[in-house]
PDB file of N, CA and C in Angstrom:
ATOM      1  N   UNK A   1     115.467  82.576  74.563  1.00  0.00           N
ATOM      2  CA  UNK A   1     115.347  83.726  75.433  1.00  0.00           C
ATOM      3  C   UNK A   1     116.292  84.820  74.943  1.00  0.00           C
ATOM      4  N   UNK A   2     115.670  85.985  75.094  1.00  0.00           N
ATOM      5  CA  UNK A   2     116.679  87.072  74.359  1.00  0.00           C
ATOM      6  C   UNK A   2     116.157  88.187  75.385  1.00  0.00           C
ATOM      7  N   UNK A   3     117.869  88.952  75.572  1.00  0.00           N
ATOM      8  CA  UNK A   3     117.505  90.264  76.676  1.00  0.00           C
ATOM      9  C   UNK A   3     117.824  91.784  76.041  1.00  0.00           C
ATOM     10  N   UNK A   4     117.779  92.368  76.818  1.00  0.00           N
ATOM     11  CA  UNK A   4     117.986  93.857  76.022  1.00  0.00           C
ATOM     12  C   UNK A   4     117.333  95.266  77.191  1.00  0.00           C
ATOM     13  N   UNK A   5     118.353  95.793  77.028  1.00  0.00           N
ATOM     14  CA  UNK A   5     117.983  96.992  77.985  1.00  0.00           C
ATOM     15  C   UNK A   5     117.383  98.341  77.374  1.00  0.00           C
ATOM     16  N   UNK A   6     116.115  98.725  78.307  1.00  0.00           N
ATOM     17  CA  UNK A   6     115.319  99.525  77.630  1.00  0.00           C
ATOM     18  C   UNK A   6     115.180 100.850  78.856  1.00  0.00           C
ATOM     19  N   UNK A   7     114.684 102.235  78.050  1.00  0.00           N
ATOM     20  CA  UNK A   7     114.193 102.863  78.722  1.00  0.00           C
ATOM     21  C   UNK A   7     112.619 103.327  78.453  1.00  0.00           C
ATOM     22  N   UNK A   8     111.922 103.786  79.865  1.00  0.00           N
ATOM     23  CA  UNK A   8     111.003 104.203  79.283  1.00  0.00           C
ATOM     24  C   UNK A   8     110.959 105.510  80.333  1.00  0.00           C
ATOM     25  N   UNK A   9     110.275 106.767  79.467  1.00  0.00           N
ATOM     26  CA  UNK A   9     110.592 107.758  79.848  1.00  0.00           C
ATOM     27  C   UNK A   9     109.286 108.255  80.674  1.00  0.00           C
ATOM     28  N   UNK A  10     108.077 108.254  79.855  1.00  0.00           N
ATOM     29  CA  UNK A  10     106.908 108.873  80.422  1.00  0.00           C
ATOM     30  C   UNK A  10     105.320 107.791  80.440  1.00  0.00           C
ATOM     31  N   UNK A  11     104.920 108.522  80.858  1.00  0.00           N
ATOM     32  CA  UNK A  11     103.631 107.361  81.111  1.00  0.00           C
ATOM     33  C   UNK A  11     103.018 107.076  79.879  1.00  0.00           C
ATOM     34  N   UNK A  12     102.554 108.005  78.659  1.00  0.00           N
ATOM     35  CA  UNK A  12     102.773 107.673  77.659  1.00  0.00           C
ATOM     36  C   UNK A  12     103.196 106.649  76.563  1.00  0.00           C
ATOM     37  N   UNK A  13     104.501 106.140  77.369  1.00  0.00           N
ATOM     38  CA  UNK A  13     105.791 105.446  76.733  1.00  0.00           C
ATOM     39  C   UNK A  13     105.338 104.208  77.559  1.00  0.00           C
ATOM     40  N   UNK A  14     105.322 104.221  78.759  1.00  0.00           N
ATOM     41  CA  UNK A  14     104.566 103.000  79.187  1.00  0.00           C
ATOM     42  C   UNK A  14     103.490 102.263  78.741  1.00  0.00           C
ATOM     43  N   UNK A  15     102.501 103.037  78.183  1.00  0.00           N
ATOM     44  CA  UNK A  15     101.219 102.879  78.052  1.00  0.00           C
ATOM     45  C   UNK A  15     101.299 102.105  76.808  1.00  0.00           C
ATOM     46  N   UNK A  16     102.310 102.437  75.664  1.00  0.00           N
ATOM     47  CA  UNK A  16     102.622 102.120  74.503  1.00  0.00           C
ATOM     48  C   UNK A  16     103.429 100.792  74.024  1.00  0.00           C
ATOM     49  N   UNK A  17     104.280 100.337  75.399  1.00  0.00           N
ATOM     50  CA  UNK A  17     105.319  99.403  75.728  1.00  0.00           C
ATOM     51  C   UNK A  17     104.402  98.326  75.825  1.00  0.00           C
ATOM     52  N   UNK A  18     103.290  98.671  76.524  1.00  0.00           N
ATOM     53  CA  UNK A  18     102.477  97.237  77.387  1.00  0.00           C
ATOM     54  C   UNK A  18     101.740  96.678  76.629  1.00  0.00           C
ATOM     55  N   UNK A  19     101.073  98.142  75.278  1.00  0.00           N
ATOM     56  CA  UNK A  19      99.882  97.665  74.527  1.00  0.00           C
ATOM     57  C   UNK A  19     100.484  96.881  73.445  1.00  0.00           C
ATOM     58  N   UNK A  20     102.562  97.065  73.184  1.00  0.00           N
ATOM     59  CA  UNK A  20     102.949  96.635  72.059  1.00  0.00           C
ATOM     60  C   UNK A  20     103.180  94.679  72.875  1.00  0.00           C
ATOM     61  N   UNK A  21     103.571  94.625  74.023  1.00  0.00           N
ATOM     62  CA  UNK A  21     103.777  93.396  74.743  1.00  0.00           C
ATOM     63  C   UNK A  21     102.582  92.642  74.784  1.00  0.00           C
ATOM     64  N   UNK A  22     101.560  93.046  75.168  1.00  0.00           N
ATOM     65  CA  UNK A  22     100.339  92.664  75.616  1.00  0.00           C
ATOM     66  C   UNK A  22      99.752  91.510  73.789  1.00  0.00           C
ATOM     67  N   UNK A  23     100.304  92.151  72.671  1.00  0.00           N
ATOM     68  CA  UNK A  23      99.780  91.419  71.687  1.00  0.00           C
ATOM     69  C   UNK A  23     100.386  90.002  71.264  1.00  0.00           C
ATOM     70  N   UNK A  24     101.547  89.810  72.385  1.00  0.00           N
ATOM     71  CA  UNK A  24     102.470  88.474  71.699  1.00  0.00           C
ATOM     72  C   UNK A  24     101.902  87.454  73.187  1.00  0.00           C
ATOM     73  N   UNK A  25     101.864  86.404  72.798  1.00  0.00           N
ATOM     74  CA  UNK A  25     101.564  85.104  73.542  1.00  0.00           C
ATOM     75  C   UNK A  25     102.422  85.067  74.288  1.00  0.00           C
ATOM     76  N   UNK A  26     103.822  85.038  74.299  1.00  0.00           N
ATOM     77  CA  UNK A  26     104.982  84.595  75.125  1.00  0.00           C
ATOM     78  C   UNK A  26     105.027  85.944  76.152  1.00  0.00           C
ATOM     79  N   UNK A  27     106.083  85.285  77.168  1.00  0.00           N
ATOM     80  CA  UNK A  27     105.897  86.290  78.288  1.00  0.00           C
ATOM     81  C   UNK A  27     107.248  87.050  78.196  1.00  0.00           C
ATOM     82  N   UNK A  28     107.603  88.040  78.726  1.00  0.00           N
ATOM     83  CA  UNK A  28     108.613  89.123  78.503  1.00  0.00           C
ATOM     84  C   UNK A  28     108.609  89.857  80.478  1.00  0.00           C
ATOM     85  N   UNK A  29     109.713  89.707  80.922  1.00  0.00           N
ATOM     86  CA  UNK A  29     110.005  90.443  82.222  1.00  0.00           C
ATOM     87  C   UNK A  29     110.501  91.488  81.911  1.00  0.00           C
ATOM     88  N   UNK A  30     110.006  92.630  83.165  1.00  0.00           N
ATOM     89  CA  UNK A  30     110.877  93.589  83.021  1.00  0.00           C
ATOM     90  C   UNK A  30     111.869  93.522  84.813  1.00  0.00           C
ATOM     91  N   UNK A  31     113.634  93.324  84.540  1.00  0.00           N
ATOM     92  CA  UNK A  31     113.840  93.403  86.028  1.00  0.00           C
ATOM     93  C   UNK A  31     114.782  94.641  86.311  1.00  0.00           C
ATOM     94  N   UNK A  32     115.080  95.350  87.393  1.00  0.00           N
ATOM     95  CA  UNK A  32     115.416  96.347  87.691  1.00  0.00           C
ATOM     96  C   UNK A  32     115.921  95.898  89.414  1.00  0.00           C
ATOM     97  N   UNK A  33     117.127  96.209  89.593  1.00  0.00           N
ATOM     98  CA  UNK A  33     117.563  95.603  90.561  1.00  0.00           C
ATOM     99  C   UNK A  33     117.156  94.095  91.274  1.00  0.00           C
ATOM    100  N   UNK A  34     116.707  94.003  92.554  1.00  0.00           N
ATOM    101  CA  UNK A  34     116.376  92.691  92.949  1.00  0.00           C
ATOM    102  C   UNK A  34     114.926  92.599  92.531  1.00  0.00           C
ATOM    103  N   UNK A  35     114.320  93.389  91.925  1.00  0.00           N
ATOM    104  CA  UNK A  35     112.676  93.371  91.305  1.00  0.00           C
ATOM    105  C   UNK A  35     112.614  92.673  90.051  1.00  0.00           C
ATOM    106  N   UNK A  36     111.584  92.018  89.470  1.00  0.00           N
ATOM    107  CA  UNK A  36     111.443  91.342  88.515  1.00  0.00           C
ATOM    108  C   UNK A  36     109.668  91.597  88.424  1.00  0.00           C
ATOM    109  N   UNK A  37     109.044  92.305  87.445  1.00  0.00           N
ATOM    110  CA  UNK A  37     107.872  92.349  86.927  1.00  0.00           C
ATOM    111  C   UNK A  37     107.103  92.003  85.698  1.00  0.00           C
ATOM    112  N   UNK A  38     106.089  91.779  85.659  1.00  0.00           N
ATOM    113  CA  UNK A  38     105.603  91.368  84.070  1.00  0.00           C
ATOM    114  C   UNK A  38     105.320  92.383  83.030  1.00  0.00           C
ATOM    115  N   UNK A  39     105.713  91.991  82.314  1.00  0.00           N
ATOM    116  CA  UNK A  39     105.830  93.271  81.108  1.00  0.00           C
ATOM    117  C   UNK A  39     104.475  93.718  80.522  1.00  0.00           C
ATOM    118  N   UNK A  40     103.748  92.959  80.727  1.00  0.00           N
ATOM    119  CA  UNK A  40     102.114  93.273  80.365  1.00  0.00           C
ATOM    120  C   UNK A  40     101.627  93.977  81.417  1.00  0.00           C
ATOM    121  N   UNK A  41     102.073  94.171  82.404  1.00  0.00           N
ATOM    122  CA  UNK A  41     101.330  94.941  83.762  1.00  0.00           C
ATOM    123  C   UNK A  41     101.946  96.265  83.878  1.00  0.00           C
ATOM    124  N   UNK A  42     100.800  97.595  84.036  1.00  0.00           N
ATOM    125  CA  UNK A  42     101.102  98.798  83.837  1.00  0.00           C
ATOM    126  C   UNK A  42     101.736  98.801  85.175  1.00  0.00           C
ATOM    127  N   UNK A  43     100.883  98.562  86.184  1.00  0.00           N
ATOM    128  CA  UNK A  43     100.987  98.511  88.172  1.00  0.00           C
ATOM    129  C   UNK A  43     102.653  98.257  88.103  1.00  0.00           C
ATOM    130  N   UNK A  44     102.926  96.945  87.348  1.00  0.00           N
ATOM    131  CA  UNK A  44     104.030  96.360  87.800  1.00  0.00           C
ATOM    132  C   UNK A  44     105.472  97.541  87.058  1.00  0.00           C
ATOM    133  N   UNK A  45     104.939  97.942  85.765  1.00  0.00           N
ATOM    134  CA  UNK A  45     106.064  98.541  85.544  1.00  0.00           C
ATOM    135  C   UNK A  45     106.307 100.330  86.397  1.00  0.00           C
ATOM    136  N   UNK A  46     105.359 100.708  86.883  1.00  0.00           N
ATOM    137  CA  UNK A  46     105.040 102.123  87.305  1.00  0.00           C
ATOM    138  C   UNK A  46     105.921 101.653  89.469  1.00  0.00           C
ATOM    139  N   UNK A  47     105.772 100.365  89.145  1.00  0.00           N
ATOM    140  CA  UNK A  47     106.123  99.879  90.511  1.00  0.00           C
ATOM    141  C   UNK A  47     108.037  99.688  90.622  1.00  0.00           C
ATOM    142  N   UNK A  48     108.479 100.081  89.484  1.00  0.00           N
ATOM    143  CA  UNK A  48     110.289 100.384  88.832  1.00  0.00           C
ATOM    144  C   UNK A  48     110.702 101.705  88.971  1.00  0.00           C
ATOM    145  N   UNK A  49     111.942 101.721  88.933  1.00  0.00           N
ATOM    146  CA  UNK A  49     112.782 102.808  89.215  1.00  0.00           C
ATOM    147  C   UNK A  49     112.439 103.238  87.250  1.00  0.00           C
ATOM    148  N   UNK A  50     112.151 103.749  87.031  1.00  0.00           N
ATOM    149  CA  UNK A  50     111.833 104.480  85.346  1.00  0.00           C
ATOM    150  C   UNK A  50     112.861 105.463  85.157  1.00  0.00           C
ATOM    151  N   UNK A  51     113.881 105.635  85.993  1.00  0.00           N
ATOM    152  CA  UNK A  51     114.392 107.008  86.050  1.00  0.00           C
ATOM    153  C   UNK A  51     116.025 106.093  85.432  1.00  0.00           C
ATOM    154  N   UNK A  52     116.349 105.017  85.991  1.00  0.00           N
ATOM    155  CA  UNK A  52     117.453 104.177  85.432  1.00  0.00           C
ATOM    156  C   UNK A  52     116.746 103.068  83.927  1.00  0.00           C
ATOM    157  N   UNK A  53     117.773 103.024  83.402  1.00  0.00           N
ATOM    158  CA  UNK A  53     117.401 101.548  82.380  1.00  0.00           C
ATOM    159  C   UNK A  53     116.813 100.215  82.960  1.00  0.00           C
ATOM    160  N   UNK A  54     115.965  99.719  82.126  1.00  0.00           N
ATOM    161  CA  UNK A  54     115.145  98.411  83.012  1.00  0.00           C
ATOM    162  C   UNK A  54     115.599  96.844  81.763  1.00  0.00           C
ATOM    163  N   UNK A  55     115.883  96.355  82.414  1.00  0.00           N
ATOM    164  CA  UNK A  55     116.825  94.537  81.581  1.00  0.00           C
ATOM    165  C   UNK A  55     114.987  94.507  81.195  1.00  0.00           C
ATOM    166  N   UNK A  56     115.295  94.050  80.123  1.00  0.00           N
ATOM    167  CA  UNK A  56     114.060  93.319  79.109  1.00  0.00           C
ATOM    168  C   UNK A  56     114.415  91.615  79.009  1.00  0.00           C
ATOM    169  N   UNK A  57     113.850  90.767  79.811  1.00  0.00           N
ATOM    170  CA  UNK A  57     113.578  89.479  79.172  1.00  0.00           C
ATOM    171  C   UNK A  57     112.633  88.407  78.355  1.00  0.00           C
ATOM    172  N   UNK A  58     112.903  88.464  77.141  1.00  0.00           N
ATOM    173  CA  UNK A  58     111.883  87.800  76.391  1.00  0.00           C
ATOM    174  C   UNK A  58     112.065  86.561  76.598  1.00  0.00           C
ATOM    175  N   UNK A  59     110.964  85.970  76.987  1.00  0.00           N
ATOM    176  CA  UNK A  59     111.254  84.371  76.915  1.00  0.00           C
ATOM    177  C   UNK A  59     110.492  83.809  75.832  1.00  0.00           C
ATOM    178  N   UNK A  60     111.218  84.043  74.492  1.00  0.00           N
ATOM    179  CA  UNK A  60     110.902  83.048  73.659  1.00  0.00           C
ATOM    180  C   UNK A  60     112.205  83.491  72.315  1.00  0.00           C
ATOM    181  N   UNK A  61     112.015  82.556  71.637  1.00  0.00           N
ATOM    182  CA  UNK A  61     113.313  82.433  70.647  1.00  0.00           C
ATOM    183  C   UNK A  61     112.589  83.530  69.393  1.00  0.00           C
ATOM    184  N   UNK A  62     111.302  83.286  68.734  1.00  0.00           N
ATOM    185  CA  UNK A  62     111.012  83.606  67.908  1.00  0.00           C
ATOM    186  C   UNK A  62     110.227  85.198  68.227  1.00  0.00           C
ATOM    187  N   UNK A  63     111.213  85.843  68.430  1.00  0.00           N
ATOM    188  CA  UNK A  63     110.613  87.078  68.767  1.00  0.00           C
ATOM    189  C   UNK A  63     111.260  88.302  67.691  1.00  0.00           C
ATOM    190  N   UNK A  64     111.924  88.608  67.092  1.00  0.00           N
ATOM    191  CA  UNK A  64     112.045  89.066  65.540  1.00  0.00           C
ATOM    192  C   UNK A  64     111.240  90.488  65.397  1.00  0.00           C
ATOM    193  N   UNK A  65     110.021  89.787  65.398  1.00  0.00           N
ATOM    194  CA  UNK A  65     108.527  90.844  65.131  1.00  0.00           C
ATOM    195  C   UNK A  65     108.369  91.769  66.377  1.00  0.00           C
ATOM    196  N   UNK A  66     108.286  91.152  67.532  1.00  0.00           N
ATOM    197  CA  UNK A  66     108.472  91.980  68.668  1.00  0.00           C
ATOM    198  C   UNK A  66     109.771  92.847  68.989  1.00  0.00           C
ATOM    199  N   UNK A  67     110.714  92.317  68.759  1.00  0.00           N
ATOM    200  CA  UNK A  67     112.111  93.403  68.884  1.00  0.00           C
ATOM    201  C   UNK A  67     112.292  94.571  68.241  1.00  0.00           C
ATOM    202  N   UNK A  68     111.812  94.406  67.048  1.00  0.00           N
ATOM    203  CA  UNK A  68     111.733  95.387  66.168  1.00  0.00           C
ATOM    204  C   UNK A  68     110.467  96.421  66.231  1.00  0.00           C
ATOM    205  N   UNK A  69     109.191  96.219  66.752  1.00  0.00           N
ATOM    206  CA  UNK A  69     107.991  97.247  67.384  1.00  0.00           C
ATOM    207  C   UNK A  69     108.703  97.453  68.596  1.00  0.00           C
ATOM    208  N   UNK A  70     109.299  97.354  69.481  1.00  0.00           N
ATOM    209  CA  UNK A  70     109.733  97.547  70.744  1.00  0.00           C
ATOM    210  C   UNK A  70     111.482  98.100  70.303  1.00  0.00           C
ATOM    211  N   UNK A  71     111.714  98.436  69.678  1.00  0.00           N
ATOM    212  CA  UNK A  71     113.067  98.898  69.331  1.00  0.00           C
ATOM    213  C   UNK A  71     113.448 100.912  69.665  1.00  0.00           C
ATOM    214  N   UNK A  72     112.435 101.059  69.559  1.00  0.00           N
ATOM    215  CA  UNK A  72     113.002 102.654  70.087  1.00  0.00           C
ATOM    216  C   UNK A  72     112.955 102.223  71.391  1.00  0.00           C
ATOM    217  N   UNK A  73     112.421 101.689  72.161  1.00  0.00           N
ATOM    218  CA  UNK A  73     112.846 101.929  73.384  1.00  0.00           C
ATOM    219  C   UNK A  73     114.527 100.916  74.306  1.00  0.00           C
ATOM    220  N   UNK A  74     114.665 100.636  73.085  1.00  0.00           N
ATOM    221  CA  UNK A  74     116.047  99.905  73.834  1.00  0.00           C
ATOM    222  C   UNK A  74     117.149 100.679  73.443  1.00  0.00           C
ATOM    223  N   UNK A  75     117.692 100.729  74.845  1.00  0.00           N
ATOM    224  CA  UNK A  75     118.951 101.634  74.863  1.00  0.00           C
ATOM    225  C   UNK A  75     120.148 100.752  74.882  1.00  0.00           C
ATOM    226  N   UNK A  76     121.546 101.090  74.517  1.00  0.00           N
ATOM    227  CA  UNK A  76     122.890 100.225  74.936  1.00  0.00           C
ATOM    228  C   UNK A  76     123.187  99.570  76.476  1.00  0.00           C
ATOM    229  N   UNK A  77     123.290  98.625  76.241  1.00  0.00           N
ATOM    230  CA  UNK A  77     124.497  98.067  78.023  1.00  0.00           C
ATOM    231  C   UNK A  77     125.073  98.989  78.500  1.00  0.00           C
TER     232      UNK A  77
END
């Protein structure tokens, strides 16, 4: 499992986040205070505060390929 904090700015950026998540088998949360959503779901991420940073959880070890297509959008702790 590997985490990492991301922003996403516009719907655009969403649209782009889900289609890059949506291609890996393993599952990935996005949580934002006491909320926790699935990273493949547009509903679920448009259903977040977008305006603060959102915790990225990948649940899987071999994710390499995905960190790196999903890398502009992660910001620092």
């Amino acid at each position: 499992m590997k985490t990492a904090y991301i922003k996403i700015d516009s719907i655009a950026d969403v649209k782009d986040f889900v289609t890059i998540v949506s291609k890996y088998d393993f599952d990935v949360d996005l949580e934002s205070g006491r909320y926790a959503v699935d990273a493949k779901s547009i509903m679920g991420i448009f259903s977040l505060d977008l305006s603060k940073k959102i915790k990225m959880v990948v649940r899987s070890e071999d994710c390499e390929d995905f960190m790196k297509e999903v890398s502009r959008f992660i910001v620092e702790e």
